[in-house]
PDB file of N, CA and C in Angstrom:
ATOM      1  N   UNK A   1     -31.958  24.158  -1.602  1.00  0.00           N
ATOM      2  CA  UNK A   1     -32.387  22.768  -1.680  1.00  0.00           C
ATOM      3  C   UNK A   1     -31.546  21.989  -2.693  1.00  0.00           C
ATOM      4  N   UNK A   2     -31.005  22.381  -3.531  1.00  0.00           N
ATOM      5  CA  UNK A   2     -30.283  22.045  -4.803  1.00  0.00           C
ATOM      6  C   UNK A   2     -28.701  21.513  -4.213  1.00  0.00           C
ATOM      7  N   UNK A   3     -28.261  22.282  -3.263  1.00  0.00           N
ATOM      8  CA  UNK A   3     -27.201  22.322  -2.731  1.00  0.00           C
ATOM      9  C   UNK A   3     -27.118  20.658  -2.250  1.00  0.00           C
ATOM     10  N   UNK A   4     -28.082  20.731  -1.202  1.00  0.00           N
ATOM     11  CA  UNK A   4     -28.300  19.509  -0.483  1.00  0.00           C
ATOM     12  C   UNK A   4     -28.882  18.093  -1.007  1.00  0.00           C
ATOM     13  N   UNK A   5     -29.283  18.328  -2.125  1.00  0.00           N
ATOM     14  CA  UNK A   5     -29.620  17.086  -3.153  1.00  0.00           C
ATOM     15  C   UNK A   5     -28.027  16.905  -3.654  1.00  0.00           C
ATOM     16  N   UNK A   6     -27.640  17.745  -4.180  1.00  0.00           N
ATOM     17  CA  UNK A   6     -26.002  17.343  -4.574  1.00  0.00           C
ATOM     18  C   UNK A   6     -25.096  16.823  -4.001  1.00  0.00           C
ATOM     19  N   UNK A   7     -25.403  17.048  -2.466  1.00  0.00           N
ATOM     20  CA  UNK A   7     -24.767  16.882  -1.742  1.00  0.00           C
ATOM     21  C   UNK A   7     -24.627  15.297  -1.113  1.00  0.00           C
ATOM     22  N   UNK A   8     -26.168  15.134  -0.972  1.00  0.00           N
ATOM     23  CA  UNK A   8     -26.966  13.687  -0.756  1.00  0.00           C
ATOM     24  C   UNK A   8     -25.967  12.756  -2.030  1.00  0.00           C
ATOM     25  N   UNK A   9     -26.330  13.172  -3.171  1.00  0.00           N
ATOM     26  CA  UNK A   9     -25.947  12.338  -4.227  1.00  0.00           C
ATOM     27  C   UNK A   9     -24.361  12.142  -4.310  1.00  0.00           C
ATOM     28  N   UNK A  10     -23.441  13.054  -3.774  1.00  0.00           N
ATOM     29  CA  UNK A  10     -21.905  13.240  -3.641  1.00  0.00           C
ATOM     30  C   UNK A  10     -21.681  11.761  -2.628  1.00  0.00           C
ATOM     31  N   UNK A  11     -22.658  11.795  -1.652  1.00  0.00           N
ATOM     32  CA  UNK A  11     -22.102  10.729  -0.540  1.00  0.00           C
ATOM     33  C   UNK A  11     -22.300   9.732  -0.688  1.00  0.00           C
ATOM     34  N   UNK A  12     -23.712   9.771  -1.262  1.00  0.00           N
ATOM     35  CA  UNK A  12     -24.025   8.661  -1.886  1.00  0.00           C
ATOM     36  C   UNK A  12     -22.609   7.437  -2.745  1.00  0.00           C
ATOM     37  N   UNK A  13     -22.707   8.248  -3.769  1.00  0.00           N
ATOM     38  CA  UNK A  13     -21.503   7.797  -4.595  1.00  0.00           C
ATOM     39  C   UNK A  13     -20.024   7.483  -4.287  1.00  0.00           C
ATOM     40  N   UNK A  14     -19.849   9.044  -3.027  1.00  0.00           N
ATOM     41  CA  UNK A  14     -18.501   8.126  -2.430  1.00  0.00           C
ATOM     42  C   UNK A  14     -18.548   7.144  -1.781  1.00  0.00           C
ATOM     43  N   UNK A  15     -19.887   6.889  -0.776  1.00  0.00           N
ATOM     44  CA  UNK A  15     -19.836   5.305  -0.141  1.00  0.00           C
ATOM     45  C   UNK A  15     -19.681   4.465  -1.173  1.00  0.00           C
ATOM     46  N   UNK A  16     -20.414   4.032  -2.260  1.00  0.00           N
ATOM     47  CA  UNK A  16     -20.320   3.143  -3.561  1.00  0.00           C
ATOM     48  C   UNK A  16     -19.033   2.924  -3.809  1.00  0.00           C
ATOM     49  N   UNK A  17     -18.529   3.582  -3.860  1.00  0.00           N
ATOM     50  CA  UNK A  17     -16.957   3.467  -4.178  1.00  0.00           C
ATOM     51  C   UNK A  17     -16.107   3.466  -3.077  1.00  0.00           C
ATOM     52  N   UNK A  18     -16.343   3.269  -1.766  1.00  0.00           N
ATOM     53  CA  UNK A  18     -15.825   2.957  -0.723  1.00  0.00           C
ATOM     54  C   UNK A  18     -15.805   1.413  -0.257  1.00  0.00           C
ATOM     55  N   UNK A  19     -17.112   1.478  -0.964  1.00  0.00           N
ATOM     56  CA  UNK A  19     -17.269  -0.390  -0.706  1.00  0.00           C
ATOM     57  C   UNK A  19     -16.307  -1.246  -1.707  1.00  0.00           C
ATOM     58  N   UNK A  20     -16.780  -0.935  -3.409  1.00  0.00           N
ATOM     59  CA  UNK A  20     -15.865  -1.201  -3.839  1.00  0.00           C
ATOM     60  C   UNK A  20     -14.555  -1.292  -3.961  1.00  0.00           C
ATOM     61  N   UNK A  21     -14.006   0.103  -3.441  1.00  0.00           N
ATOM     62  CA  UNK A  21     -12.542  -0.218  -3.565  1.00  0.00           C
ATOM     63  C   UNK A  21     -12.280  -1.024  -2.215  1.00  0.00           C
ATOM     64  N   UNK A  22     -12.818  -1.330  -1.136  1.00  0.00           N
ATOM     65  CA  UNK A  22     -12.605  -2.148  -0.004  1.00  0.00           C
ATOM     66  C   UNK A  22     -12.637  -3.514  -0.192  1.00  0.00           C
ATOM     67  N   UNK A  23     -13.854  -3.433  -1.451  1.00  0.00           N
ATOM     68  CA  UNK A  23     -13.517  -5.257  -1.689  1.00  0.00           C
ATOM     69  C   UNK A  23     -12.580  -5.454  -2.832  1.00  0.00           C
ATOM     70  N   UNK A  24     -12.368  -4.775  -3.516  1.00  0.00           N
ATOM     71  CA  UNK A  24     -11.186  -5.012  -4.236  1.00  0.00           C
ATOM     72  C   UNK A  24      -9.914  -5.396  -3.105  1.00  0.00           C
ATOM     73  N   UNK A  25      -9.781  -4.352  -1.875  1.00  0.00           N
ATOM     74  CA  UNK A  25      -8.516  -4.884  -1.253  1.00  0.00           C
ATOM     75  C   UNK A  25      -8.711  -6.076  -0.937  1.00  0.00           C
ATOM     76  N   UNK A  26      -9.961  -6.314   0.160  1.00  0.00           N
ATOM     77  CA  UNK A  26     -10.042  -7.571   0.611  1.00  0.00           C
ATOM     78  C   UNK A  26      -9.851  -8.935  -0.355  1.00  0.00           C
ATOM     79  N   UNK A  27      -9.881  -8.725  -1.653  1.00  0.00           N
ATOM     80  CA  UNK A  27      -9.418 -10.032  -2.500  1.00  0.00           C
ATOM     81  C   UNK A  27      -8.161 -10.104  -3.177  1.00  0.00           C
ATOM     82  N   UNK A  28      -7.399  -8.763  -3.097  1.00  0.00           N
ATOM     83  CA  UNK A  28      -6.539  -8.899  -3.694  1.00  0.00           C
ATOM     84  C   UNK A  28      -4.909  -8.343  -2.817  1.00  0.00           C
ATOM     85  N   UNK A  29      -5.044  -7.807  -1.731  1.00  0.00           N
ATOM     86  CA  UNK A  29      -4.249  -7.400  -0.556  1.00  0.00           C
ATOM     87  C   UNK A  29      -4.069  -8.203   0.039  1.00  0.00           C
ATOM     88  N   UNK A  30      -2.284  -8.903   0.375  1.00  0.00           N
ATOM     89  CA  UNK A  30      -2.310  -9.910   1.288  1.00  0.00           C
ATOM     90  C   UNK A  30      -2.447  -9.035   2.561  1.00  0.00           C
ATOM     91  N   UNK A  31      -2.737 -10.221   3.634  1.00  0.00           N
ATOM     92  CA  UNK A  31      -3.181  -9.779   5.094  1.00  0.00           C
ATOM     93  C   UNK A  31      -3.758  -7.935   5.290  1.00  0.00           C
ATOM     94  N   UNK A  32      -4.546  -7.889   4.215  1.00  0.00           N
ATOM     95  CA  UNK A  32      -5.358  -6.935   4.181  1.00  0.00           C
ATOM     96  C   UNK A  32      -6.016  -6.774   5.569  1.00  0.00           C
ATOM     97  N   UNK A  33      -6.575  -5.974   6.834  1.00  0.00           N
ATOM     98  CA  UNK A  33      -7.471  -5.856   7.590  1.00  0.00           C
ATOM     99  C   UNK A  33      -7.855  -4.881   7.154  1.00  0.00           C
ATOM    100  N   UNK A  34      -7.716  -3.406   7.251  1.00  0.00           N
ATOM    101  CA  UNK A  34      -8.752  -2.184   7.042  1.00  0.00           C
ATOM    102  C   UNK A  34      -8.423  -1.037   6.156  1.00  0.00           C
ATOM    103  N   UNK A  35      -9.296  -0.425   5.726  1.00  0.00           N
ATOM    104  CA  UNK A  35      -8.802   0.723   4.608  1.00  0.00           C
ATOM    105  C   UNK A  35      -9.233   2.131   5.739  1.00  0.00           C
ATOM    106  N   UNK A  36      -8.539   2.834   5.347  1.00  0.00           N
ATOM    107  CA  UNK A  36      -8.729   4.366   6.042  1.00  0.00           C
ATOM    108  C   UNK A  36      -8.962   5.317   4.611  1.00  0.00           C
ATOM    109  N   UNK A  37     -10.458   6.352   4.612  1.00  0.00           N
ATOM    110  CA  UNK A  37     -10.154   6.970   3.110  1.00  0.00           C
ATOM    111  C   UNK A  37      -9.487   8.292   3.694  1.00  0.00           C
ATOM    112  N   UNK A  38      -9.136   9.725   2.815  1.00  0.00           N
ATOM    113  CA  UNK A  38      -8.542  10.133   3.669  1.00  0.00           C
ATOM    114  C   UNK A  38      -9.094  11.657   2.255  1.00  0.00           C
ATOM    115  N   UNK A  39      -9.485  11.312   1.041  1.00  0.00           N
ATOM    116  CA  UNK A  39      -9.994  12.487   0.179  1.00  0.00           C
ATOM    117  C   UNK A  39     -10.867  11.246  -1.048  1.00  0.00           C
ATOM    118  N   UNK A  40     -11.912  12.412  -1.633  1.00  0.00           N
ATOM    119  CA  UNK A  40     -12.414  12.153  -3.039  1.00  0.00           C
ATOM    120  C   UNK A  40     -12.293  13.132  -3.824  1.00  0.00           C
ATOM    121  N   UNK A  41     -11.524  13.266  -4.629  1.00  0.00           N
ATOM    122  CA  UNK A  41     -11.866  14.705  -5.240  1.00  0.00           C
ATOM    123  C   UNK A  41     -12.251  14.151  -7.091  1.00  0.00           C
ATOM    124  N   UNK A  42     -12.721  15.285  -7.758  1.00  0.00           N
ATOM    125  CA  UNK A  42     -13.346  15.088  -9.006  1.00  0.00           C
ATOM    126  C   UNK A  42     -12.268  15.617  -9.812  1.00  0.00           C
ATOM    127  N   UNK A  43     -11.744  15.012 -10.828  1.00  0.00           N
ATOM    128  CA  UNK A  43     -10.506  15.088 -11.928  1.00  0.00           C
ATOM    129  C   UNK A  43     -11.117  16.080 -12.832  1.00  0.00           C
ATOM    130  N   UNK A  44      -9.885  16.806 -13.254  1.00  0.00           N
ATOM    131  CA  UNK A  44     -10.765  17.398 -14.631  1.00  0.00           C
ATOM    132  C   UNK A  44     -11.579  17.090 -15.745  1.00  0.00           C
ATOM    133  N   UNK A  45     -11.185  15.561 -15.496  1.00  0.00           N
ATOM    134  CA  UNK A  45     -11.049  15.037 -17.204  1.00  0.00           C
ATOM    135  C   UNK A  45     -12.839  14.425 -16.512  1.00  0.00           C
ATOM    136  N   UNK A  46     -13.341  14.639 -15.029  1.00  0.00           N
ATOM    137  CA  UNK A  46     -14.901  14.116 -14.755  1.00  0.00           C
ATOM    138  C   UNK A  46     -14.817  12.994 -14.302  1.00  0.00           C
ATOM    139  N   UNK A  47     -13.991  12.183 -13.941  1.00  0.00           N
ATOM    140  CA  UNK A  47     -13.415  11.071 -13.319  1.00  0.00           C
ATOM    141  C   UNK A  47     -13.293  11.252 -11.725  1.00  0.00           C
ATOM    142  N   UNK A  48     -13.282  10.879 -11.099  1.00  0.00           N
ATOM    143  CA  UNK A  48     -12.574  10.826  -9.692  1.00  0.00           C
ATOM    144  C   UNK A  48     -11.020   9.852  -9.167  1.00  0.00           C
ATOM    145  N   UNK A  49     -10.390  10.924  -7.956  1.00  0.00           N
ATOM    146  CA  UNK A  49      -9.843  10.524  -7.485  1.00  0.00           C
ATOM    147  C   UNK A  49     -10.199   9.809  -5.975  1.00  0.00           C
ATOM    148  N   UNK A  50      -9.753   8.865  -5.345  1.00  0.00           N
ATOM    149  CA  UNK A  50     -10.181   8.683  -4.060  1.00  0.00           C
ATOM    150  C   UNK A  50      -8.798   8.407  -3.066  1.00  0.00           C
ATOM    151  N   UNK A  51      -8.542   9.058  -2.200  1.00  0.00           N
ATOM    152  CA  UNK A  51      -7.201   8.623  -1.881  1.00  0.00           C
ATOM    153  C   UNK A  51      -7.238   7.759  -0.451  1.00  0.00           C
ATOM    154  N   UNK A  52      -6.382   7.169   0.080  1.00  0.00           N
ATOM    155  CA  UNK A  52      -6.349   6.038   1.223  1.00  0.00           C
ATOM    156  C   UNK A  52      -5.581   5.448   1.609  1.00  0.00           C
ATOM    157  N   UNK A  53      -5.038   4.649   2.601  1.00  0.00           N
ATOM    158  CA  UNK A  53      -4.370   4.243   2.914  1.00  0.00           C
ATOM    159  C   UNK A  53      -4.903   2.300   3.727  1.00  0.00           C
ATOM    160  N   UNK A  54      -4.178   1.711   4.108  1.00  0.00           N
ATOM    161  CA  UNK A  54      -4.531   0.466   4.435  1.00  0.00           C
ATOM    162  C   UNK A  54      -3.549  -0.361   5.422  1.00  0.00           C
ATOM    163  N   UNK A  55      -4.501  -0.747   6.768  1.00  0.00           N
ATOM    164  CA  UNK A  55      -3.891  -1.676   7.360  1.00  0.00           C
ATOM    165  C   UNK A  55      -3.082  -0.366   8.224  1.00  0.00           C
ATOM    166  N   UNK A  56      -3.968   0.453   8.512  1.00  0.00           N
ATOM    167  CA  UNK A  56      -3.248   1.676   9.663  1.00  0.00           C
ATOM    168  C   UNK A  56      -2.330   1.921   9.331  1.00  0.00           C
ATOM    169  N   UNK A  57      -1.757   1.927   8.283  1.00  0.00           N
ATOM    170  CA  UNK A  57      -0.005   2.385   7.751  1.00  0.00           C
ATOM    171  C   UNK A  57      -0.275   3.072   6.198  1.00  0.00           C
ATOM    172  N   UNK A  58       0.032   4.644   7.093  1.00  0.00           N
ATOM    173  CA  UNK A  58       0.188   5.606   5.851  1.00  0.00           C
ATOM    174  C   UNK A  58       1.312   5.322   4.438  1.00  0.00           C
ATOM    175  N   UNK A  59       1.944   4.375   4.793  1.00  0.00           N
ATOM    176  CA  UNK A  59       2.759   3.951   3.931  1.00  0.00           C
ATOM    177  C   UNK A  59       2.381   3.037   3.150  1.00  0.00           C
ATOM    178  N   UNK A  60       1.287   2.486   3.308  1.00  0.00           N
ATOM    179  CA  UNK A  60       0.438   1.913   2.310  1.00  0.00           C
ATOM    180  C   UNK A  60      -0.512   2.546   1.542  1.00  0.00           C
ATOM    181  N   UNK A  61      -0.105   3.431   1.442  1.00  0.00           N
ATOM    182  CA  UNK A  61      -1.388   4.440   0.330  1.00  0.00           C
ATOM    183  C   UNK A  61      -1.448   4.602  -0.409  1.00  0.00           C
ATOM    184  N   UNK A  62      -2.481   4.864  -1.247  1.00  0.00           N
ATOM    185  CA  UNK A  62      -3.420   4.277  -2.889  1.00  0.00           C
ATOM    186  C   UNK A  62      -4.091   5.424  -3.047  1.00  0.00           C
ATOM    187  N   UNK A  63      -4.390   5.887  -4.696  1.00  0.00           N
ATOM    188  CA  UNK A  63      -5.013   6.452  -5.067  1.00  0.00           C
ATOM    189  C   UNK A  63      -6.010   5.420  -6.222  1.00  0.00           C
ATOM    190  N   UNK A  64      -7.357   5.830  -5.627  1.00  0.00           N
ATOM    191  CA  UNK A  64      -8.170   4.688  -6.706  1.00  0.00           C
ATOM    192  C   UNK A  64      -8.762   5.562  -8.074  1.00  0.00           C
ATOM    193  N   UNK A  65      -9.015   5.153  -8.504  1.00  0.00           N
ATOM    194  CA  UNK A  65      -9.376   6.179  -9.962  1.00  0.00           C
ATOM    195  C   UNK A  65     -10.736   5.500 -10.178  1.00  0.00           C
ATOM    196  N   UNK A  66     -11.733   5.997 -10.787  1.00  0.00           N
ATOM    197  CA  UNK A  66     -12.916   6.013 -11.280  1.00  0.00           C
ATOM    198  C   UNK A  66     -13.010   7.085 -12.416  1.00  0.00           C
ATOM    199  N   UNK A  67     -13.037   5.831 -14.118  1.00  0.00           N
ATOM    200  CA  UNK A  67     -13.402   6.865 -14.827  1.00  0.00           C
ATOM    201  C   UNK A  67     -14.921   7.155 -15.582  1.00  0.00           C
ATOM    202  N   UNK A  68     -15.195   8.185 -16.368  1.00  0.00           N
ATOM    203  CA  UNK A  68     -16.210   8.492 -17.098  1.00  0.00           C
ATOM    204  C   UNK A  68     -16.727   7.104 -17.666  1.00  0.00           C
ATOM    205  N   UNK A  69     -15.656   6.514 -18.871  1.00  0.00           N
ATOM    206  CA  UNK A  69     -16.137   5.491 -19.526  1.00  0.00           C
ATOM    207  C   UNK A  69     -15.786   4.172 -18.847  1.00  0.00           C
ATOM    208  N   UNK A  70     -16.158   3.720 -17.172  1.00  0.00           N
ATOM    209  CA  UNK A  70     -16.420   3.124 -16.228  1.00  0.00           C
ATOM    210  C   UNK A  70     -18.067   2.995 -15.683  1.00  0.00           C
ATOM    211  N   UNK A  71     -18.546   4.411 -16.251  1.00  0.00           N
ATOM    212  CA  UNK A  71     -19.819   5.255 -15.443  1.00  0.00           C
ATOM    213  C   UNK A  71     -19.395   5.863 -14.236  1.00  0.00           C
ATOM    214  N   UNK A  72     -18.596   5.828 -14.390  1.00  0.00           N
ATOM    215  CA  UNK A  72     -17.470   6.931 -12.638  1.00  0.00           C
ATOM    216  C   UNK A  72     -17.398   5.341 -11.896  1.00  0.00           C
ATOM    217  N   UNK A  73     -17.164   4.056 -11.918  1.00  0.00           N
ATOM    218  CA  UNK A  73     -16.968   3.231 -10.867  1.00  0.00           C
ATOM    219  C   UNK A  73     -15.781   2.638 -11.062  1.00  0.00           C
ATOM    220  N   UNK A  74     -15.579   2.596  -9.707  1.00  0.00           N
ATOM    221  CA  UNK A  74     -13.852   1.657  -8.985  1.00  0.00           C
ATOM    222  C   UNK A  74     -14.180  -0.041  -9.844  1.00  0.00           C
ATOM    223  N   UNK A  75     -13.206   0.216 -10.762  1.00  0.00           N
ATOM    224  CA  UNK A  75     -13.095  -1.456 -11.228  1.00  0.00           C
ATOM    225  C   UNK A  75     -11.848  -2.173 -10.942  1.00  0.00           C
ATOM    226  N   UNK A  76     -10.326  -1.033 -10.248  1.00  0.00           N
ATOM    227  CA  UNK A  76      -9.817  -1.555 -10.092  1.00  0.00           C
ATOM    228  C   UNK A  76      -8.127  -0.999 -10.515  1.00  0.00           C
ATOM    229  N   UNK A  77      -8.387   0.355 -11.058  1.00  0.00           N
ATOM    230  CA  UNK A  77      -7.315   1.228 -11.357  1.00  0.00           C
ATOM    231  C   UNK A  77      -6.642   1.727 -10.440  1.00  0.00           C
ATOM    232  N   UNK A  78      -5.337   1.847  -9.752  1.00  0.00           N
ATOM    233  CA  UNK A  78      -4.802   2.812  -8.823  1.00  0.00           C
ATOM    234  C   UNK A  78      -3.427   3.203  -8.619  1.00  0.00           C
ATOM    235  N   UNK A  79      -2.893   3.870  -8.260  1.00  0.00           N
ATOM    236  CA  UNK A  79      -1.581   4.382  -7.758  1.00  0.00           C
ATOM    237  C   UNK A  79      -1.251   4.037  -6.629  1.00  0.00           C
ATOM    238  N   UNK A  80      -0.085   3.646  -6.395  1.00  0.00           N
ATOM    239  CA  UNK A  80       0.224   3.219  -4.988  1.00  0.00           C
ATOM    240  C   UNK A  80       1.601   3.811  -4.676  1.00  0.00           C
ATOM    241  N   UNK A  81       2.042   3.619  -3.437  1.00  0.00           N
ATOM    242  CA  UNK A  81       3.405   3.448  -2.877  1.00  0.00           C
ATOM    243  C   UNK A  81       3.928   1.994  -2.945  1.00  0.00           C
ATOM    244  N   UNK A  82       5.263   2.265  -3.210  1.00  0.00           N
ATOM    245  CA  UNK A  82       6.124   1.234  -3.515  1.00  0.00           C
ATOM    246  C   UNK A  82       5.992   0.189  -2.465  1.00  0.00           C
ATOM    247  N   UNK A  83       5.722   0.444  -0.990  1.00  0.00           N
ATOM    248  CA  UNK A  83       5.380  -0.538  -0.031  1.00  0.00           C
ATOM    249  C   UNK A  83       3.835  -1.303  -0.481  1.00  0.00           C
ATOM    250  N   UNK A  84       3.052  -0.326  -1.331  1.00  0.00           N
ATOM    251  CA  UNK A  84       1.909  -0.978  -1.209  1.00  0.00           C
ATOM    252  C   UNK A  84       1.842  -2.073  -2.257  1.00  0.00           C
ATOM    253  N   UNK A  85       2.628  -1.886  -2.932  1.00  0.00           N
ATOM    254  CA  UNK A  85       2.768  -2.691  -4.867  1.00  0.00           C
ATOM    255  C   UNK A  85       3.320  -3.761  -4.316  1.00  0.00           C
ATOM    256  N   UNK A  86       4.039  -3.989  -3.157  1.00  0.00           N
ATOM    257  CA  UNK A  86       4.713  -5.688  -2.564  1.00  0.00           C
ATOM    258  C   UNK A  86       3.740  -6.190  -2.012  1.00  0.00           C
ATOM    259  N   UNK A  87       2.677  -5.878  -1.564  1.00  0.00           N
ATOM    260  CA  UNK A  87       1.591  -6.501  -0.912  1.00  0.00           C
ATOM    261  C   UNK A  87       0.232  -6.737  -1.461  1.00  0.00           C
ATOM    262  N   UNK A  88      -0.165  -6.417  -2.686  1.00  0.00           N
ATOM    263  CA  UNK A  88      -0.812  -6.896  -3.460  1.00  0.00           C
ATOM    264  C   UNK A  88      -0.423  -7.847  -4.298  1.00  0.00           C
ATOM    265  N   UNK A  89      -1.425  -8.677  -4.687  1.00  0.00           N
ATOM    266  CA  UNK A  89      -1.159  -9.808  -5.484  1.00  0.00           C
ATOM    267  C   UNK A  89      -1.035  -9.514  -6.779  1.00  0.00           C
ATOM    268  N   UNK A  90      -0.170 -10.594  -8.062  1.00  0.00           N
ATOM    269  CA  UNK A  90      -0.056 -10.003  -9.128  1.00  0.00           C
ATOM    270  C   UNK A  90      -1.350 -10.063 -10.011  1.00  0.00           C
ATOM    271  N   UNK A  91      -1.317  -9.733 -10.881  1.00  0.00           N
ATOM    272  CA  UNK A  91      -2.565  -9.601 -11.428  1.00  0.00           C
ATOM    273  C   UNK A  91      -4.242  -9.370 -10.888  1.00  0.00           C
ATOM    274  N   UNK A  92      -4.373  -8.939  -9.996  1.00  0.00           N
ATOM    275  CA  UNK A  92      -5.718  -8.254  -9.031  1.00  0.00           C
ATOM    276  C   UNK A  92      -6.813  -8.703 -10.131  1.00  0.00           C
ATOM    277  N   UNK A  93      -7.951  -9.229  -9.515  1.00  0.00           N
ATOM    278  CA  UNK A  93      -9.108  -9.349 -10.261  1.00  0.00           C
ATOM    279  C   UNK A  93     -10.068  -8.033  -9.848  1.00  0.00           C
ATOM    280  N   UNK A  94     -10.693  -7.721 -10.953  1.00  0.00           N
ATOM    281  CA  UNK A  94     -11.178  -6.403 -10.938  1.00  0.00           C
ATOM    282  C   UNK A  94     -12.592  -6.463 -10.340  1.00  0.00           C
ATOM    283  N   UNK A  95     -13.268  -5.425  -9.888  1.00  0.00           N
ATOM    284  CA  UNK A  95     -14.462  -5.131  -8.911  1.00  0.00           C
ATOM    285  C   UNK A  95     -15.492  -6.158  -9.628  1.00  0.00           C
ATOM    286  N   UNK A  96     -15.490  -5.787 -10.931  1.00  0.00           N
ATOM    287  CA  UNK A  96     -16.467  -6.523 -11.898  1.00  0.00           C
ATOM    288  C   UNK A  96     -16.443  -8.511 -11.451  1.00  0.00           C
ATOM    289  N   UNK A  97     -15.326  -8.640 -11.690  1.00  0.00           N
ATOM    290  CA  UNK A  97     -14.661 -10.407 -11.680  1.00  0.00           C
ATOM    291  C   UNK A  97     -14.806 -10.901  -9.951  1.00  0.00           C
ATOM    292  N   UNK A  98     -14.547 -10.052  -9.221  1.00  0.00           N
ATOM    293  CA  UNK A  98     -15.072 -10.323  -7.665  1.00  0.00           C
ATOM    294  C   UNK A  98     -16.584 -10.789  -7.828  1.00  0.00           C
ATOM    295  N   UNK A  99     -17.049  -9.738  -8.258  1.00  0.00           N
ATOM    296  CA  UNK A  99     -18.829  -9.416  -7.625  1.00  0.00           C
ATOM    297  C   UNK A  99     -19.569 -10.952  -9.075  1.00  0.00           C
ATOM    298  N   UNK A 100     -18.888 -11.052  -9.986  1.00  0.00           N
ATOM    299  CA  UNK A 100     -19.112 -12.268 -10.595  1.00  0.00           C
ATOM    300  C   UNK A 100     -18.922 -13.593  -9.859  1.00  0.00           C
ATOM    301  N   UNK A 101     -17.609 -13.721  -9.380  1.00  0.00           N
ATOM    302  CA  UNK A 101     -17.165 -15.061  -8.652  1.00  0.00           C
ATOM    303  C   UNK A 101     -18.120 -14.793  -7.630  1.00  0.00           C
ATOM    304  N   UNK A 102     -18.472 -14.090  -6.487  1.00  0.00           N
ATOM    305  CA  UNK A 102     -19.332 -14.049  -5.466  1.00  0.00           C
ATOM    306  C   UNK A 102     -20.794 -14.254  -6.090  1.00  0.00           C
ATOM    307  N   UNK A 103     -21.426 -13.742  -7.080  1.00  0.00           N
ATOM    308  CA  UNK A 103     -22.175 -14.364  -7.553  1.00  0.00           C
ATOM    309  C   UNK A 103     -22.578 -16.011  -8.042  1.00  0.00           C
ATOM    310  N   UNK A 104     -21.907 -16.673  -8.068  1.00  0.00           N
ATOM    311  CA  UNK A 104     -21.638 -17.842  -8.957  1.00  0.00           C
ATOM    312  C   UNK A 104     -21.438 -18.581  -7.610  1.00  0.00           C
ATOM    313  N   UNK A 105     -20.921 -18.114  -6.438  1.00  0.00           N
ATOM    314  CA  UNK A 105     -20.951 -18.844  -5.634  1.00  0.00           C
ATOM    315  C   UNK A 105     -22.209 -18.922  -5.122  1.00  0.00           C
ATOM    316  N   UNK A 106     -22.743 -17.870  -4.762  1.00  0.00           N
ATOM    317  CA  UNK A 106     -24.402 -18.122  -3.870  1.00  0.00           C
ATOM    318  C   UNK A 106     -25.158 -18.519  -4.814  1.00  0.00           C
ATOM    319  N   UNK A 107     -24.951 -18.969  -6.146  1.00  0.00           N
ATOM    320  CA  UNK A 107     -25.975 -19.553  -7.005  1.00  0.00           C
ATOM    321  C   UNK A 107     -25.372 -20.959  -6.904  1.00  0.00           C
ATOM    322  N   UNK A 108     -24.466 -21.546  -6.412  1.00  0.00           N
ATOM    323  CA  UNK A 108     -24.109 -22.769  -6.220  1.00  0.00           C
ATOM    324  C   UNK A 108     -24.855 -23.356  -4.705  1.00  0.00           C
ATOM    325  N   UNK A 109     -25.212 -22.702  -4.027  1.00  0.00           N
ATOM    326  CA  UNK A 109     -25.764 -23.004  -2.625  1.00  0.00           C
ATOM    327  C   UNK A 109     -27.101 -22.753  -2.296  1.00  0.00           C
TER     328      UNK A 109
END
């Protein structure tokens, strides 16, 4: 039973961070359409890795990082391929600064 509570809670958390790092692309990826994930694995250091790609082209692929002193969440850290670093915008606003501006908007309406 222990297995499967861990297990519950593993997916849990990678969806969380599936969403996030998806809206991070969607605000900061030009002509962004879709993310593909492709691994999550857990760092030594207790952090995660999440790896992916975007816009059906393996040549756009990212590694997102989630660390400890984050609470394990995607704010906005990652590794990329050199194709992918031309297609993001400079300075990316982080998961936090999205989910603020989207806030601030539906409190305007």
């Amino acid at each position: 039973m222990k297995y499967d509570e861990k297990k519950a809670a593993e997916e849990k958390y990678y969806n969380q961070q599936k969403d996030r790092i998806e809206l991070f692309m969607k605000y900061n990826v030009k002509d962004f359409k879709s993310v593909d994930f492709t691994s999550c694995e857990r760092d030594p250091m207790g952090g995660y890795a999440i790896k992916g790609y975007i816009n059906n082209n393996k040549k756009l692929s990212f590694t997102a990082s989630a660390y400890l002193d984050e609470n394990n969440q995607f704010e906005g850290d990652y590794s990329s391929t050199e194709e992918f670093d031309k297609i993001i915008i400079k300075n990316p606003k982080t998961v936090s600064e999205i989910k603020k501006e989207e806030k601030n908007k539906q409190n305007e309406n």
